[in-house]
N, C-alpha and C. Protein backbone atom coordinates (compact mmCIF):
# COMPACT_ATOMS: atom_id res chain seq x y z
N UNK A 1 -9.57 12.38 -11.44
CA UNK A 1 -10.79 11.74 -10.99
C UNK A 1 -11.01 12.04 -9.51
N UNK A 2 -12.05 12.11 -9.02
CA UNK A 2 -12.14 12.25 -7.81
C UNK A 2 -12.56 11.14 -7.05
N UNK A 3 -11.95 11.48 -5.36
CA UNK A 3 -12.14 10.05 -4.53
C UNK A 3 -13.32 9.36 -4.83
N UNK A 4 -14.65 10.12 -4.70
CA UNK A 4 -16.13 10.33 -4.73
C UNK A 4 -16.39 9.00 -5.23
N UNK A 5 -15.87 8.92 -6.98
CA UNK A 5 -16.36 7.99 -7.77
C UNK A 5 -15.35 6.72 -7.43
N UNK A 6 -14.50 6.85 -6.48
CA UNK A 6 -14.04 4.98 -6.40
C UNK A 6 -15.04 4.34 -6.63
N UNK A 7 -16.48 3.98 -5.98
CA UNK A 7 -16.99 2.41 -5.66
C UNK A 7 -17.50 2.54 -7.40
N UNK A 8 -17.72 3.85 -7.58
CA UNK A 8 -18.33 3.53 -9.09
C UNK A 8 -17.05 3.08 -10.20
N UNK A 9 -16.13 3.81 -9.98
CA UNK A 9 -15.01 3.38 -11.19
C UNK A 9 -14.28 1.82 -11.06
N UNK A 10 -14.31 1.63 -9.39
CA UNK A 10 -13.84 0.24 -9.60
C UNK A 10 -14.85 -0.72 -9.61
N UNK A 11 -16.02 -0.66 -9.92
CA UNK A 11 -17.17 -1.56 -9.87
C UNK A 11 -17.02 -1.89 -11.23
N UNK A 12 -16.92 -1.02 -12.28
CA UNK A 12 -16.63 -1.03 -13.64
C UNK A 12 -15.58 -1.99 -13.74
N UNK A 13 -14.31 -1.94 -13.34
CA UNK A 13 -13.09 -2.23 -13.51
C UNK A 13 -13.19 -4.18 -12.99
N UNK A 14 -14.17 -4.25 -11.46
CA UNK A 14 -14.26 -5.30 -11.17
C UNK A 14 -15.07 -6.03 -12.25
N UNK A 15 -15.84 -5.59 -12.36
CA UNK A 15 -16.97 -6.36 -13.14
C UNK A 15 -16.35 -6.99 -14.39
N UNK A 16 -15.52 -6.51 -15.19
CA UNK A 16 -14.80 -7.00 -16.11
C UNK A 16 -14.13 -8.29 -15.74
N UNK A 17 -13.29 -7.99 -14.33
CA UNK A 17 -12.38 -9.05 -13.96
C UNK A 17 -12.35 -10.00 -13.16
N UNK A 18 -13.83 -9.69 -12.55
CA UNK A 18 -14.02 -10.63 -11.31
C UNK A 18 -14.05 -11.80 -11.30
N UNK A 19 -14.41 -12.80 -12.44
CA UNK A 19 -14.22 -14.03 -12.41
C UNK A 19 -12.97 -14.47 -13.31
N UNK A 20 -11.99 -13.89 -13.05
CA UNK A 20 -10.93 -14.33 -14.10
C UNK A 20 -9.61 -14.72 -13.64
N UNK A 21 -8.74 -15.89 -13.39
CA UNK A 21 -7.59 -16.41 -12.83
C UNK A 21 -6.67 -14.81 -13.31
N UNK A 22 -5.90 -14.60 -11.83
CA UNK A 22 -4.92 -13.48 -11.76
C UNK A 22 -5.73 -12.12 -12.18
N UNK A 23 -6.71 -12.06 -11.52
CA UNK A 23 -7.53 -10.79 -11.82
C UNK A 23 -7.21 -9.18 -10.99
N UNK A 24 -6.88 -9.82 -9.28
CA UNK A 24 -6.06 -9.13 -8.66
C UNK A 24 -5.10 -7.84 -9.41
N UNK A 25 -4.45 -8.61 -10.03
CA UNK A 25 -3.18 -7.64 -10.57
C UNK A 25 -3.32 -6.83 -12.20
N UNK A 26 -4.57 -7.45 -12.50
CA UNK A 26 -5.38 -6.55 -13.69
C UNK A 26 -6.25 -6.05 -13.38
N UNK A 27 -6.53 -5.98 -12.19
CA UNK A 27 -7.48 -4.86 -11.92
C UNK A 27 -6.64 -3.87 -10.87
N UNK A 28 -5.96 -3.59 -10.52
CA UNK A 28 -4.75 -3.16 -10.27
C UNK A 28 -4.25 -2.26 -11.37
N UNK A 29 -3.59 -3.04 -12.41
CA UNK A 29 -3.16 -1.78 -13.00
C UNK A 29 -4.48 -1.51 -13.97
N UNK A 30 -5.39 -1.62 -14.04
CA UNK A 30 -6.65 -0.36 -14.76
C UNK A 30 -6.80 0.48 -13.81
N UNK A 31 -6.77 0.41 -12.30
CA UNK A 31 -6.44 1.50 -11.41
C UNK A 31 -5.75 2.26 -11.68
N UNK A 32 -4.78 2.01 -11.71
CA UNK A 32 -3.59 2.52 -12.21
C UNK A 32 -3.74 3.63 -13.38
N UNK A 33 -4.28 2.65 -14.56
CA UNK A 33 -4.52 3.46 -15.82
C UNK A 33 -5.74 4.42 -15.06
N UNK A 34 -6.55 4.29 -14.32
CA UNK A 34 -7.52 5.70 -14.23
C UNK A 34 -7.13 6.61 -13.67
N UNK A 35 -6.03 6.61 -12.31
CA UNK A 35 -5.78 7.63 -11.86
C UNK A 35 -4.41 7.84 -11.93
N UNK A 36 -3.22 6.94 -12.43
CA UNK A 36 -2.08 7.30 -12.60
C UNK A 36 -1.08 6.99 -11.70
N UNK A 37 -2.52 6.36 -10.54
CA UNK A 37 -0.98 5.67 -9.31
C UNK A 37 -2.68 4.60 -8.76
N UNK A 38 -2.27 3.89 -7.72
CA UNK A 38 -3.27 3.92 -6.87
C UNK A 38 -3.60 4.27 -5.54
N UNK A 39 -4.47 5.07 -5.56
CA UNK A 39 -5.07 5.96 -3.87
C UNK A 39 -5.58 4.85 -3.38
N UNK A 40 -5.26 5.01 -1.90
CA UNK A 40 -5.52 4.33 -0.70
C UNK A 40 -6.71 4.21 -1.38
N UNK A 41 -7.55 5.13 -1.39
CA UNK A 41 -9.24 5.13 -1.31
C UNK A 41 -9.46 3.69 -2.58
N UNK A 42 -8.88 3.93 -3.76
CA UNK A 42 -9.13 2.89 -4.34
C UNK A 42 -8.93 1.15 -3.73
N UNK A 43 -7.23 1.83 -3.48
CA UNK A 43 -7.40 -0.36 -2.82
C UNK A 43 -7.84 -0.53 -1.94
N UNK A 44 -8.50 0.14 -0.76
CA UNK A 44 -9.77 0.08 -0.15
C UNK A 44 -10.96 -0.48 -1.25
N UNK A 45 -11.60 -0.03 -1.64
CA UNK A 45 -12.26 -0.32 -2.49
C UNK A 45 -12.47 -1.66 -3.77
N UNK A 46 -11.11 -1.89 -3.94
CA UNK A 46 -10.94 -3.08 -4.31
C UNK A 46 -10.96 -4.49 -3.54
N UNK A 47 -10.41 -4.12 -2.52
CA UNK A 47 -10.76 -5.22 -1.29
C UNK A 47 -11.73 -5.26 -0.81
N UNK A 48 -12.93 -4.38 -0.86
CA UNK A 48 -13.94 -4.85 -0.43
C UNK A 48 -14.87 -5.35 -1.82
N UNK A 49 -14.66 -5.01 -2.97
CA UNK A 49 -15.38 -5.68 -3.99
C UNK A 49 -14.98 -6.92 -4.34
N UNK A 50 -13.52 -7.13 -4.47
CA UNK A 50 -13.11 -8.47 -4.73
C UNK A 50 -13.05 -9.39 -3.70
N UNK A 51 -13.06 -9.00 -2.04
CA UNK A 51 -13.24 -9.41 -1.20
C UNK A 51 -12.06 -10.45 -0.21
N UNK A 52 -10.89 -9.29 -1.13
CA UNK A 52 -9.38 -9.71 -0.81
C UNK A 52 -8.77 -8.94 0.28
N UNK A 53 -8.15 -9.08 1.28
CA UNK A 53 -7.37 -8.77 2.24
C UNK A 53 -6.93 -7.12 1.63
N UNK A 54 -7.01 -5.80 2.53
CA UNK A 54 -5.88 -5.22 2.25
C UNK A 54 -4.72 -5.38 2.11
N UNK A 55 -4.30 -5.95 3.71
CA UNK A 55 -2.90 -6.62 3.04
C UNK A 55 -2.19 -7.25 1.59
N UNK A 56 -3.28 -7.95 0.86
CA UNK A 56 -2.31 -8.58 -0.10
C UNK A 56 -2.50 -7.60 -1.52
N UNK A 57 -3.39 -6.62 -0.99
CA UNK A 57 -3.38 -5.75 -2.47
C UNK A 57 -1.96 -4.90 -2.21
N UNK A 58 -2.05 -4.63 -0.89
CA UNK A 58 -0.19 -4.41 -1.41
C UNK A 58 1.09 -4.64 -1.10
N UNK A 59 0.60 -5.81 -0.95
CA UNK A 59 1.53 -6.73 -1.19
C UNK A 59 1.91 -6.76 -2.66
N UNK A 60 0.77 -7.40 -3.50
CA UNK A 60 1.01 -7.22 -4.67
C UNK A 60 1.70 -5.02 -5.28
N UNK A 61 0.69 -4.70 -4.81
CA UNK A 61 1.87 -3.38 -4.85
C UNK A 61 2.77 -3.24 -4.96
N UNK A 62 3.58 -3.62 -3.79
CA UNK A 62 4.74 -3.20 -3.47
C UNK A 62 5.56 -4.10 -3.79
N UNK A 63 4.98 -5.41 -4.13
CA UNK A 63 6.16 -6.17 -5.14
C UNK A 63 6.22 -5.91 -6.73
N UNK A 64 5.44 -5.31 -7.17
CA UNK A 64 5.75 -4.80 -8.29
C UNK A 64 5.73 -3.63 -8.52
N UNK A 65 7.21 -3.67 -9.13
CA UNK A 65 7.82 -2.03 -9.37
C UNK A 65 6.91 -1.07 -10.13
N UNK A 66 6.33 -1.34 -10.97
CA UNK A 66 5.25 -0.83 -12.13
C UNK A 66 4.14 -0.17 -11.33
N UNK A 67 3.95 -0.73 -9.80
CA UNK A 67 2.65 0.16 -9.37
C UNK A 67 3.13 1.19 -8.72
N UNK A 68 2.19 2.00 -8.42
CA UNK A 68 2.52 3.26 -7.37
C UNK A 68 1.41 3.90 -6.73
N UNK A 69 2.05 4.23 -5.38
CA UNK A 69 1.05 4.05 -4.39
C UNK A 69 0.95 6.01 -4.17
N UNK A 70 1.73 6.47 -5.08
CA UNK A 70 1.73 8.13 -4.59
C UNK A 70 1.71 8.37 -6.15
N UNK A 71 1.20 10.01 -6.18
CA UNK A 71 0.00 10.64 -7.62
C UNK A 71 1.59 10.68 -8.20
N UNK A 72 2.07 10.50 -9.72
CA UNK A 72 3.30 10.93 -10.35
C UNK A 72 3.14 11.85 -10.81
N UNK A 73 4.56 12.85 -10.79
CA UNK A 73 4.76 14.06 -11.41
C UNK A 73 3.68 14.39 -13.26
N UNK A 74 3.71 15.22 -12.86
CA UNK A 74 2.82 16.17 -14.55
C UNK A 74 3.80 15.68 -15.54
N UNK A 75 4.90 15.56 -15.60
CA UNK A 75 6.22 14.97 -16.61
C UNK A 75 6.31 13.76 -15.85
N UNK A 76 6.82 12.88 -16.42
CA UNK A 76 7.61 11.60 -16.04
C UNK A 76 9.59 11.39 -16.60
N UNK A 77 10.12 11.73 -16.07
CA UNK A 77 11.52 10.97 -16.36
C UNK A 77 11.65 9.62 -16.21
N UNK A 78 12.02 8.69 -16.77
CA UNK A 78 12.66 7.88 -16.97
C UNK A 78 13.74 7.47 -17.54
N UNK A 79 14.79 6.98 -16.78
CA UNK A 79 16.36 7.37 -16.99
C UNK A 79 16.33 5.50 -16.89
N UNK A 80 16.53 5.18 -18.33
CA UNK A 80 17.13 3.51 -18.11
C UNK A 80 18.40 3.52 -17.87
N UNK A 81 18.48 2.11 -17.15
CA UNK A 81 19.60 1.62 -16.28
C UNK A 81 19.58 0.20 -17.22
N UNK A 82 19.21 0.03 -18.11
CA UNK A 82 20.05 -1.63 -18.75
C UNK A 82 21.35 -1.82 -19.02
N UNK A 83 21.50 -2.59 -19.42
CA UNK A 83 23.15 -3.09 -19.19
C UNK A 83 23.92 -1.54 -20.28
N UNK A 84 23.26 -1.71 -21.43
CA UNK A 84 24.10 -0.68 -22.82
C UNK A 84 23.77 0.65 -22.01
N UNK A 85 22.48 1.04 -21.42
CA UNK A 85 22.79 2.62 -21.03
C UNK A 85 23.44 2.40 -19.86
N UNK A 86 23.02 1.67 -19.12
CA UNK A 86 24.21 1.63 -17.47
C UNK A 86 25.94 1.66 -17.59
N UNK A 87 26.13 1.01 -18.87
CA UNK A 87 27.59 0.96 -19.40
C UNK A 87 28.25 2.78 -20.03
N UNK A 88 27.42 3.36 -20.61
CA UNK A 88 27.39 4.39 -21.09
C UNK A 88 26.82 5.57 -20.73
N UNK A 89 26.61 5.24 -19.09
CA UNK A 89 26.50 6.55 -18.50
C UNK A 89 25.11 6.82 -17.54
N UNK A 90 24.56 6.31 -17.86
CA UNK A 90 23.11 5.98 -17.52
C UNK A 90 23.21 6.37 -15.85
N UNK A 91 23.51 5.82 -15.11
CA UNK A 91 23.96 6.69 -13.44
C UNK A 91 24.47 7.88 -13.44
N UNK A 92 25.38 8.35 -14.23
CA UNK A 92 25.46 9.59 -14.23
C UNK A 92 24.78 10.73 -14.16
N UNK A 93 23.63 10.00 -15.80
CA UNK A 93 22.09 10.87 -15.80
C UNK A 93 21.42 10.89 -15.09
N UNK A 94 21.48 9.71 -14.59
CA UNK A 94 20.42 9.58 -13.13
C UNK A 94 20.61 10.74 -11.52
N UNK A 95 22.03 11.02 -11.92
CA UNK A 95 22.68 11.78 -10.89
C UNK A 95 22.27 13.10 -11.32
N UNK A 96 22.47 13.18 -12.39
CA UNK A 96 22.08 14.81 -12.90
C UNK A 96 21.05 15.46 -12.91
N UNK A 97 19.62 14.02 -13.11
CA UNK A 97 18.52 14.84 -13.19
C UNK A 97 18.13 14.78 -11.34
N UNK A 98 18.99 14.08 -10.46
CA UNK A 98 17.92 14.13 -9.27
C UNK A 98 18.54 15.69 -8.42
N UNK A 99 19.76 15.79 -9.33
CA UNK A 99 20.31 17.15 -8.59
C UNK A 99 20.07 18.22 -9.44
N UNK A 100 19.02 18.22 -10.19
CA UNK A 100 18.35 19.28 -11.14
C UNK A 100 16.86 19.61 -10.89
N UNK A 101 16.54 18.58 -10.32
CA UNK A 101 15.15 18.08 -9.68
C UNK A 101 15.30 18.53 -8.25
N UNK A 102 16.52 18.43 -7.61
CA UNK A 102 16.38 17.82 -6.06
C UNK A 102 15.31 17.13 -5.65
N UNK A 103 15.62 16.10 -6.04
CA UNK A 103 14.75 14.90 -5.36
C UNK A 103 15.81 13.37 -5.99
N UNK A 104 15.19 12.61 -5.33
CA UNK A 104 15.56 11.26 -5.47
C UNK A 104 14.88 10.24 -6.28
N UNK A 105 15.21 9.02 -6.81
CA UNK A 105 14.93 8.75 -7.30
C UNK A 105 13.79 7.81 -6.97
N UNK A 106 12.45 7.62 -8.08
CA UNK A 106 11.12 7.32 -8.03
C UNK A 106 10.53 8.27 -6.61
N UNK A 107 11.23 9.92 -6.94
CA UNK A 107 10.26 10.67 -6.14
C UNK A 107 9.82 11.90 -7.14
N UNK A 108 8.90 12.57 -6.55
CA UNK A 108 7.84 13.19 -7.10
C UNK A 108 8.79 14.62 -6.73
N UNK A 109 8.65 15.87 -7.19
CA UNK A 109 8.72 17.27 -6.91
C UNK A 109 7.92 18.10 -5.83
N UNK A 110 8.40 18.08 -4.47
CA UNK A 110 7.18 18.97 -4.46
C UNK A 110 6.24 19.54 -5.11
N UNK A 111 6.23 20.75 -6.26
CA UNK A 111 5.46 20.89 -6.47
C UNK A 111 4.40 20.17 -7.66
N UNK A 112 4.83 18.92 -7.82
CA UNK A 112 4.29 17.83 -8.35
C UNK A 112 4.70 17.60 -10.09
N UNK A 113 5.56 18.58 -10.40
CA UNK A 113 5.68 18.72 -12.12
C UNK A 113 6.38 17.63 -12.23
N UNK A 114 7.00 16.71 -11.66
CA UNK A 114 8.17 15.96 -12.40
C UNK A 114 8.09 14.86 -11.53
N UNK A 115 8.51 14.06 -12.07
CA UNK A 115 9.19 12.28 -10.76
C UNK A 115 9.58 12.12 -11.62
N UNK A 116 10.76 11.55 -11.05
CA UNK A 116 12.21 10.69 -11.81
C UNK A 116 12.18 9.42 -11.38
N UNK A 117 12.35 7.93 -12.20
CA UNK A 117 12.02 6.94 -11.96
C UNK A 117 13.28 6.38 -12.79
N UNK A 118 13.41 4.85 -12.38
CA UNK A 118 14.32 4.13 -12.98
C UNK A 118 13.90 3.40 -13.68
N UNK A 119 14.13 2.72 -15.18
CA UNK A 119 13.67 1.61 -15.47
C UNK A 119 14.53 0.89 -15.81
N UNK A 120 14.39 -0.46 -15.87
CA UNK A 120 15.65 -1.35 -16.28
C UNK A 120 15.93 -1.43 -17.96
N UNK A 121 14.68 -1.34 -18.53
CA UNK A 121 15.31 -1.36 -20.04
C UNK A 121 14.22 -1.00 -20.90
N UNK A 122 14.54 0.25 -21.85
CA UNK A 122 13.44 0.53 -22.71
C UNK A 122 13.31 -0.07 -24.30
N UNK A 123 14.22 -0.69 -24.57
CA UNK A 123 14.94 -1.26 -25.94
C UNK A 123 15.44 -0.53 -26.80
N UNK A 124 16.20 0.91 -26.40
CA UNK A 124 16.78 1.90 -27.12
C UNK A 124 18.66 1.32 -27.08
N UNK A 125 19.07 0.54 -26.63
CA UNK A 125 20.05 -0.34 -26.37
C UNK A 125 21.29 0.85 -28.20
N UNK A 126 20.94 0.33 -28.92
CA UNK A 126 21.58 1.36 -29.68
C UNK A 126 21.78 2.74 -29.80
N UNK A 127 21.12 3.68 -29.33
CA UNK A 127 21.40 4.88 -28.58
C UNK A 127 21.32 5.20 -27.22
N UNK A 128 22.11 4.19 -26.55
CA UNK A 128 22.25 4.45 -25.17
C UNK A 128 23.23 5.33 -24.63
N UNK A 129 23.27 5.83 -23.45
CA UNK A 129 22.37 5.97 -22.79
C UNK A 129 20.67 6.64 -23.05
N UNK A 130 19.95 5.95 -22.75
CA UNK A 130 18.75 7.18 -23.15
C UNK A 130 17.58 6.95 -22.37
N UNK A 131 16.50 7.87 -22.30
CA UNK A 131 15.99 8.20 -20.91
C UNK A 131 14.55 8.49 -21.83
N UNK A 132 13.87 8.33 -21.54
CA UNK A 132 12.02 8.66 -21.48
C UNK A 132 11.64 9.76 -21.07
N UNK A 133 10.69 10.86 -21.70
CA UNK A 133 9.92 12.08 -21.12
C UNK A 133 9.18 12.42 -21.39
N UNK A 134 8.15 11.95 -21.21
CA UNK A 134 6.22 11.84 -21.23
C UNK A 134 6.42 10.99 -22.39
N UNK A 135 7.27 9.85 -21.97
CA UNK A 135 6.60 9.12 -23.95
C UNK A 135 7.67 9.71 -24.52
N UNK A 136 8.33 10.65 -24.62
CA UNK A 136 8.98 11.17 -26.14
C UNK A 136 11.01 10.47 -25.74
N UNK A 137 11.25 9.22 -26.44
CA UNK A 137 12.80 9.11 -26.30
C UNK A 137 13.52 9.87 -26.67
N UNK A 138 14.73 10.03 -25.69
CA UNK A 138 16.32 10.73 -26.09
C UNK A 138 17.42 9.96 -26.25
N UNK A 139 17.76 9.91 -27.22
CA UNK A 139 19.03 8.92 -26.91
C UNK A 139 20.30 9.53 -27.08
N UNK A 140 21.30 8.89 -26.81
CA UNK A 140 22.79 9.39 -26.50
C UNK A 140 22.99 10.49 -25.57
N UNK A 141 22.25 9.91 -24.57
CA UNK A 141 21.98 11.69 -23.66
C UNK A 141 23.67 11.81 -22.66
N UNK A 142 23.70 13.14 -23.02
CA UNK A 142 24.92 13.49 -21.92
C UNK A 142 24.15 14.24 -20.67
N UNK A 143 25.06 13.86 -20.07
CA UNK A 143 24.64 14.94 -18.68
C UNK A 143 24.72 16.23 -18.82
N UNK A 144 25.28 16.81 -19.68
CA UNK A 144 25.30 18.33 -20.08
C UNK A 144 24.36 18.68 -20.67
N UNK A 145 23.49 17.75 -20.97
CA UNK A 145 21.93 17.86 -21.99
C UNK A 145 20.77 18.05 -21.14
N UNK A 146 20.86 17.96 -19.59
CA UNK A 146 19.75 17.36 -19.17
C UNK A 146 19.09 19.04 -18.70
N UNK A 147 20.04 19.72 -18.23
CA UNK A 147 19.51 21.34 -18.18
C UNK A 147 18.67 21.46 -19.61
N UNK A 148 19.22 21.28 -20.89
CA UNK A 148 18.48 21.54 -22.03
C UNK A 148 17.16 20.48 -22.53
N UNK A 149 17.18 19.68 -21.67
CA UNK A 149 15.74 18.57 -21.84
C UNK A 149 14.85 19.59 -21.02
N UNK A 150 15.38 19.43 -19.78
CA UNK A 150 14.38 20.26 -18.46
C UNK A 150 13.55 21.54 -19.54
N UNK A 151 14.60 22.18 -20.02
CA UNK A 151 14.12 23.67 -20.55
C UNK A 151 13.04 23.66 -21.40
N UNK A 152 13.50 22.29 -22.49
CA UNK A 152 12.66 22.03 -23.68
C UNK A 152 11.26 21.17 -23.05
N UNK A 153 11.25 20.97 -21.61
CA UNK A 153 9.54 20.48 -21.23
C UNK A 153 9.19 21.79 -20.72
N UNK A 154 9.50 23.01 -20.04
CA UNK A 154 8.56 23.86 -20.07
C UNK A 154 8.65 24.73 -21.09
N UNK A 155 9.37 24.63 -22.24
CA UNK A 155 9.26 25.38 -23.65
C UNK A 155 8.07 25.22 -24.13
N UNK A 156 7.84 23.28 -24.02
CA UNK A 156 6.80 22.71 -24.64
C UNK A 156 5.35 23.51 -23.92
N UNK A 157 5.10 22.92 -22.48
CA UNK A 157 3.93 23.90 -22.15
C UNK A 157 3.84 24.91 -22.12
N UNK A 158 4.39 26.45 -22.48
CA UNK A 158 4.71 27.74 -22.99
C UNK A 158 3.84 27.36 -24.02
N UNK A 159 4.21 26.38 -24.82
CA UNK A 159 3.47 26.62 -26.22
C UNK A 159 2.37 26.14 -25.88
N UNK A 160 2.04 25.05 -25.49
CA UNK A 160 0.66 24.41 -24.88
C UNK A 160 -0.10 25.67 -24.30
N UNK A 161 0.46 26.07 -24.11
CA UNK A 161 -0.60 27.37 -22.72
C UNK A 161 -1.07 28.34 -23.91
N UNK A 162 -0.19 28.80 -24.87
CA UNK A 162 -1.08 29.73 -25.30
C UNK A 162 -1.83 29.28 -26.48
């Protein structure tokens, strides 16, 4: 989406929510859902329609883990950390993909294909450890697997492309 259409996309988004107890943080994440994080330009924009402080839009931000204030990778990793994958390895993976990635964790790739993120629990608890990638679960993942996940997401767009 482009910056252009903020006042128009969140006018939409307000209008739905503007008179509604805890509207703030649902109109927030439909931000979210339009562009995939939220741009400055938007919570600008929200504070002046809802007529709330910058400050507390991120505030609310930045207290909840679920938003994001920078564009996420073209793939998403998600490597759960709940108690059954954290017990079974789950840091390990986490170690493997940020040194396969070089980057850290809930950061983006330079060249924007990937962010690796943590979550606390996806309810795969019976094949744990296991990790998220665009939507599609893995479970029982070893760290010796994660070179062969990486491979099998640009296998996938290889095929997408042609």
């Amino acid at each position: 989406m482009e910056t252009d259409n903020f006042t128009e996309n969140i006018s939409k988004v307000v209008k739905r929510w503007k008179n509604k107890e805890g509207n703030l943080i649902m109109v927030l994440h439909q931000v979210q859902s339009l562009y995939g994080y939220v741009p400055r330009g938007a919570a600008l924009e929200v504070a002046n329609q809802l007529g709330v402080p910058l400050a507390r839009i991120y505030e609310v931000i930045t207290f909840y883990h679920l938003f994001k204030i920078t564009p996420p990778g073209k793939h998403n990793i998600s490597v759960c950390m709940g108690t059954a994958c954290y017990l079974r390895g789950g840091s390990r993976l986490v170690d493997e993909f940020k040194k396969a990635l070089n980057i850290e964790e809930e950061q983006t790739t330079p060249d924007g294909e990937f962010h690796l993120q943590i979550v606390r629990c996806i309810g795969c608890c019976g094949i744990a450890p296991a990790i998220v990638v665009d939507d599609e679960v893995h479970g029982s993942v070893k760290t010796e697997m994660v070179k062969g996940i990486m491979e099998g997401i640009a296998s996938k767009e290889t095929v997408h492309a042609n």
